[in-house]
C-alpha atoms as a PDB file:
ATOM      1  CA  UNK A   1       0.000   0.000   0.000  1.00  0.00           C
ATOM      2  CA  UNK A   2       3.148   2.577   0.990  1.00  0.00           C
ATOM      3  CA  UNK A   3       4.412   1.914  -2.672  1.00  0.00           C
ATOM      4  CA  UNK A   4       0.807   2.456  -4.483  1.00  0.00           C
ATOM      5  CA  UNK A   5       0.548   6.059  -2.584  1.00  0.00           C
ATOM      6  CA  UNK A   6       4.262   6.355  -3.218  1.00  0.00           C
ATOM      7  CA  UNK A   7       3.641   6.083  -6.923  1.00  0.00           C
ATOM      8  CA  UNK A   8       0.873   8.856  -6.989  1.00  0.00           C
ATOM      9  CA  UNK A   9       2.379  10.622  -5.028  1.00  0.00           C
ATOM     10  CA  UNK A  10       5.204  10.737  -7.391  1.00  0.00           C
ATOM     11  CA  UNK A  11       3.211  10.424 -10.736  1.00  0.00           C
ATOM     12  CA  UNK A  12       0.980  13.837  -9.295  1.00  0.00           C
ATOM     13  CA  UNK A  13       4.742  15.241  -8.676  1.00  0.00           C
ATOM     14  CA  UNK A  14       5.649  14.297 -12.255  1.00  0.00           C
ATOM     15  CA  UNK A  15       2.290  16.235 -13.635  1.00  0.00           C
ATOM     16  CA  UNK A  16       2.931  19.201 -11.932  1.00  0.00           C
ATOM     17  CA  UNK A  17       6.976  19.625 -12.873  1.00  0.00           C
ATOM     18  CA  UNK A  18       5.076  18.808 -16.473  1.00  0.00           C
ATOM     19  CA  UNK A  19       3.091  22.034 -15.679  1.00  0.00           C
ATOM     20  CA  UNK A  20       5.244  23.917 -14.578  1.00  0.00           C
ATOM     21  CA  UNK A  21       8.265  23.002 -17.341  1.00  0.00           C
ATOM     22  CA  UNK A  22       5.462  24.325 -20.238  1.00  0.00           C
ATOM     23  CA  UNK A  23       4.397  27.663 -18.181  1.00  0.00           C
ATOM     24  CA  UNK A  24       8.352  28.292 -18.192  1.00  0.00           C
ATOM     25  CA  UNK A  25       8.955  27.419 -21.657  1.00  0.00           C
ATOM     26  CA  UNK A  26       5.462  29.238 -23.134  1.00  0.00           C
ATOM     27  CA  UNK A  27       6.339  32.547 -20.712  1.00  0.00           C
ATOM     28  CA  UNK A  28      10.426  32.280 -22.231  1.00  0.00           C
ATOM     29  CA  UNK A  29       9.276  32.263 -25.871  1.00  0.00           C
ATOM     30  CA  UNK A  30       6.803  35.128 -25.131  1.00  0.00           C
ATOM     31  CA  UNK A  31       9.495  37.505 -23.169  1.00  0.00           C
ATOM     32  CA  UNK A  32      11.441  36.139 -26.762  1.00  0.00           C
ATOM     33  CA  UNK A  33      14.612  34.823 -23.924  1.00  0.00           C
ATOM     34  CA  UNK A  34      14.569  31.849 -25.969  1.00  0.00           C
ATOM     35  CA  UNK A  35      16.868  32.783 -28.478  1.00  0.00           C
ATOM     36  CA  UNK A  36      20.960  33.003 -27.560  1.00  0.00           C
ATOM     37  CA  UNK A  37      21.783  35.127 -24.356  1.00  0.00           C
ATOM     38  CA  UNK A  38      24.630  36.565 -26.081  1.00  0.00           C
ATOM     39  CA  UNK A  39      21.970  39.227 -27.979  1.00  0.00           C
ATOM     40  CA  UNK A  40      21.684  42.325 -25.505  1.00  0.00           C
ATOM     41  CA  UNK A  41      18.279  43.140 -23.936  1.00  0.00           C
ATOM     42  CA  UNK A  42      17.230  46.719 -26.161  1.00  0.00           C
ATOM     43  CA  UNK A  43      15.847  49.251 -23.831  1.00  0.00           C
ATOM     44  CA  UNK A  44      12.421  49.413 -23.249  1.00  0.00           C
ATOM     45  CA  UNK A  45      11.665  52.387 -24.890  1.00  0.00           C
ATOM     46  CA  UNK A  46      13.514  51.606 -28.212  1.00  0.00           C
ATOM     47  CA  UNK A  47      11.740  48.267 -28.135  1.00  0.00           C
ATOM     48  CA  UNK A  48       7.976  50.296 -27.883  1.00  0.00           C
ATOM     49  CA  UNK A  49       8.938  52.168 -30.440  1.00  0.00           C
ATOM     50  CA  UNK A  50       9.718  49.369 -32.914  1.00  0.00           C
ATOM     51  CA  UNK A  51       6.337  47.625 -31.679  1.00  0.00           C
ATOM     52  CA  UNK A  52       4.463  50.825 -31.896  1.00  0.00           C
ATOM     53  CA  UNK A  53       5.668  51.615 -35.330  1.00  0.00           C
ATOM     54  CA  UNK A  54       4.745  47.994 -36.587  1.00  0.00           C
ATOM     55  CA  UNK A  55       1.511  48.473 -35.308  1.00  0.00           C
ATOM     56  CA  UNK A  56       0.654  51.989 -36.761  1.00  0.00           C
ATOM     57  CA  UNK A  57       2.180  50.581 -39.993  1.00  0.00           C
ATOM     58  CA  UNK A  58       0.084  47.647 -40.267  1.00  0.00           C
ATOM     59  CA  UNK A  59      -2.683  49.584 -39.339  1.00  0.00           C
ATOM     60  CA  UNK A  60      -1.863  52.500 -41.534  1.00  0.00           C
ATOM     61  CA  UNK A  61      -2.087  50.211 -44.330  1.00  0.00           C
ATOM     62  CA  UNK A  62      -5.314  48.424 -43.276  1.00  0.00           C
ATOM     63  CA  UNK A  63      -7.003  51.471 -42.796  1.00  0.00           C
ATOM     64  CA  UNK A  64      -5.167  52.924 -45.423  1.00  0.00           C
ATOM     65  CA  UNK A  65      -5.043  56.682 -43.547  1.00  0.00           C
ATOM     66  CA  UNK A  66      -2.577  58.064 -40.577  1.00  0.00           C
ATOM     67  CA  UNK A  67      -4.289  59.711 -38.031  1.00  0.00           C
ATOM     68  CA  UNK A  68      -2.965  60.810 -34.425  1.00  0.00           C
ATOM     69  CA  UNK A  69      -5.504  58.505 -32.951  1.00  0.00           C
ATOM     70  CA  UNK A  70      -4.125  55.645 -34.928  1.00  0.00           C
ATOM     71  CA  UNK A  71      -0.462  56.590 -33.550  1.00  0.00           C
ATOM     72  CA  UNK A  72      -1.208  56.821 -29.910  1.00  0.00           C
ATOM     73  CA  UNK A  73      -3.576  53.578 -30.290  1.00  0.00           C
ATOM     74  CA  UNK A  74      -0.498  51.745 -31.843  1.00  0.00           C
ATOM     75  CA  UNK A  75       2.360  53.127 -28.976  1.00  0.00           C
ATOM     76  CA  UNK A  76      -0.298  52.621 -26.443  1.00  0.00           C
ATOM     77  CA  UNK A  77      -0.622  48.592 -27.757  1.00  0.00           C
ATOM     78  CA  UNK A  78       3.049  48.286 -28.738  1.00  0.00           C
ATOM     79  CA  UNK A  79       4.262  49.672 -25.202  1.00  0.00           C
ATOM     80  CA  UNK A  80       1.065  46.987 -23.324  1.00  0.00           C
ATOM     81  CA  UNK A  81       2.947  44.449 -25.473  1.00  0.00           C
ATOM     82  CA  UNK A  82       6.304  45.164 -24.766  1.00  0.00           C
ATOM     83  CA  UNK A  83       6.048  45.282 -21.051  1.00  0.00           C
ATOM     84  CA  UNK A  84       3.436  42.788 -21.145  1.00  0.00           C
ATOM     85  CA  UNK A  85       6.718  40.295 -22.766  1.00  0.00           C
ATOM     86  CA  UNK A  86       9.135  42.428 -19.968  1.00  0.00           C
ATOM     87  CA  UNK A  87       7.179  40.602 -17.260  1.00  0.00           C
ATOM     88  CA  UNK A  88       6.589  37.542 -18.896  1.00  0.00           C
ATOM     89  CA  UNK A  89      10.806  37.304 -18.815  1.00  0.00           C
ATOM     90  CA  UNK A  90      10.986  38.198 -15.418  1.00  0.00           C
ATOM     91  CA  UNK A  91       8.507  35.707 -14.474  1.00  0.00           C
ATOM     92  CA  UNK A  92      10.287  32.746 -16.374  1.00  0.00           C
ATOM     93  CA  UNK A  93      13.192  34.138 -14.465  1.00  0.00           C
ATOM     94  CA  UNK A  94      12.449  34.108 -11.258  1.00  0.00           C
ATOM     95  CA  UNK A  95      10.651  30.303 -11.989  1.00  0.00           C
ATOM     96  CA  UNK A  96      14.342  29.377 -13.010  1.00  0.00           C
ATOM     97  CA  UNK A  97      15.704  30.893  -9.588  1.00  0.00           C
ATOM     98  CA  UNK A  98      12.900  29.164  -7.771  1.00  0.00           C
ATOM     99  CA  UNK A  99      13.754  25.815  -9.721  1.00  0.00           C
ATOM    100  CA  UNK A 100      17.671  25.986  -9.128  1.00  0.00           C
ATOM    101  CA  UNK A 101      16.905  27.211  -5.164  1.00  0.00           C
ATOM    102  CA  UNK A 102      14.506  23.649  -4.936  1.00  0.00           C
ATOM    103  CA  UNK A 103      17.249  21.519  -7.316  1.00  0.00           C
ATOM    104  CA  UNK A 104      19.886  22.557  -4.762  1.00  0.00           C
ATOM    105  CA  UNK A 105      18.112  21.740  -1.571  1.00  0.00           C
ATOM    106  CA  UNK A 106      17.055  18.137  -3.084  1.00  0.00           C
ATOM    107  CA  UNK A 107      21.067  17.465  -4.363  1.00  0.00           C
ATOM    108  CA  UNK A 108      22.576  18.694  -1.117  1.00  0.00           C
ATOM    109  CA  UNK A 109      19.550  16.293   0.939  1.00  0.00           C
ATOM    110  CA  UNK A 110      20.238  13.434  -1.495  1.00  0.00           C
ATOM    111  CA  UNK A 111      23.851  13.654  -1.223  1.00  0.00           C
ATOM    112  CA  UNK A 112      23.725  13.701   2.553  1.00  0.00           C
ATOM    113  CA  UNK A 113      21.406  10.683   2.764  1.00  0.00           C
ATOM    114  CA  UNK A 114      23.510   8.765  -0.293  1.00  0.00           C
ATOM    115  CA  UNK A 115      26.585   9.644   2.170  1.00  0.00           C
ATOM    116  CA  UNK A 116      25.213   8.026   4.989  1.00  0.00           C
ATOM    117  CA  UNK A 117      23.847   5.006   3.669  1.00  0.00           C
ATOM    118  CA  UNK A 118      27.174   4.533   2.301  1.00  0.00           C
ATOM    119  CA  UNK A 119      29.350   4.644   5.533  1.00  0.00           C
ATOM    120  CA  UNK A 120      26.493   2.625   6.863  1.00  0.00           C
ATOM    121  CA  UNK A 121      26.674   0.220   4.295  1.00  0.00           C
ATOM    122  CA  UNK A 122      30.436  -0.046   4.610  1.00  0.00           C
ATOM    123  CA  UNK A 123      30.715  -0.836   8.374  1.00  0.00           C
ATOM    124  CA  UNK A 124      28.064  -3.150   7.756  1.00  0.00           C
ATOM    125  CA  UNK A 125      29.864  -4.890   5.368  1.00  0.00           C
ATOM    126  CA  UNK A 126      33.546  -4.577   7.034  1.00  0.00           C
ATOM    127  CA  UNK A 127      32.189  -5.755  10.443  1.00  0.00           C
ATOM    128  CA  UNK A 128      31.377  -9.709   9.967  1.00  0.00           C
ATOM    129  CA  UNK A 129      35.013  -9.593   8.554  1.00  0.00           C
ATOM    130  CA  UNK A 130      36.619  -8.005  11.607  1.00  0.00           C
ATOM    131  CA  UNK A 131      34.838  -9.845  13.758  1.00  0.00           C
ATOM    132  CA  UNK A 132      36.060 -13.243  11.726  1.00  0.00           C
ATOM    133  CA  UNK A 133      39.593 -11.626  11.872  1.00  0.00           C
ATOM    134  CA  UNK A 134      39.581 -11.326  16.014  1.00  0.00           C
ATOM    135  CA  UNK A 135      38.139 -14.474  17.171  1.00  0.00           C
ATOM    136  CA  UNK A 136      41.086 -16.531  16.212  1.00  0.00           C
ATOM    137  CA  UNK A 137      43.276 -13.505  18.059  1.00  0.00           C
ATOM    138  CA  UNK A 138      40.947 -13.438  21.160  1.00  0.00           C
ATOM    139  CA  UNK A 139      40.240 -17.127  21.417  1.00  0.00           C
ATOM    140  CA  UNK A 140      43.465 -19.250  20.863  1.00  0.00           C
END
């Protein structure tokens, strides 16, 4: 019975780093960190007004006529977007920090107990052959 709620226990674990592995990945290619690190973050406001120009553009040519009210429409969406994608990237970060913090805890534990079952293992295994090598010493 210990190994059946063992199991679920485990397989409900298994679901939920599942979970959590897509949120991270979904949020990383939305905050567009999913590409090489090595490319440096543009500022925010240089990044709006790429977006914001994009949108006008596209709408500009959809509606085919540039008003003012087209132009703050498209900075107001292009800067929602952008910082909407800024938090998406600090979210996926701090999920990494969170996952590294909880990978570190469960190494250090499982390297403690590994340890220890080890050394136990070892004088369990090296005391029947002391004890063979001192009773022909202590009984002649």
């Amino acid at each position: 019975m210990l190994k059946t709620i063992e199991k679920q226990n485990i397989d409900r674990l298994k679901i939920i780093a599942d979970t959590g592995f897509k949120v991270r990945g979904w949020l990383r290619k939305f905050s567009r960190r999913d590409k090489e690190e090595a490319d440096e973050e543009e500022p925010v406001t240089k990044a709006v007004a790429k977006t914001s120009l994009k949108t006008w553009g596209l709408l500009a040519l959809k509606a085919r006529k540039f008003t003012p009210a087209g132009l703050v429409g498209a900075v107001a969406t292009g800067a929602a977007i952008e910082l909407t994608r800024r938090g998406a990237g600090v979210v996926s970060d701090k999920i990494d920090d969170k996952m590294q913090e909880e990978f570190n805890k469960f190494s250090v534990a499982t390297s403690n107990t590994v340890l220890q079952m080890f050394v136990r293992d070892f004088i369990l295994g090296m005391l029947p052959l002391v004890a063979l090598w001192l009773i022909p010493t202590l009984l002649p």
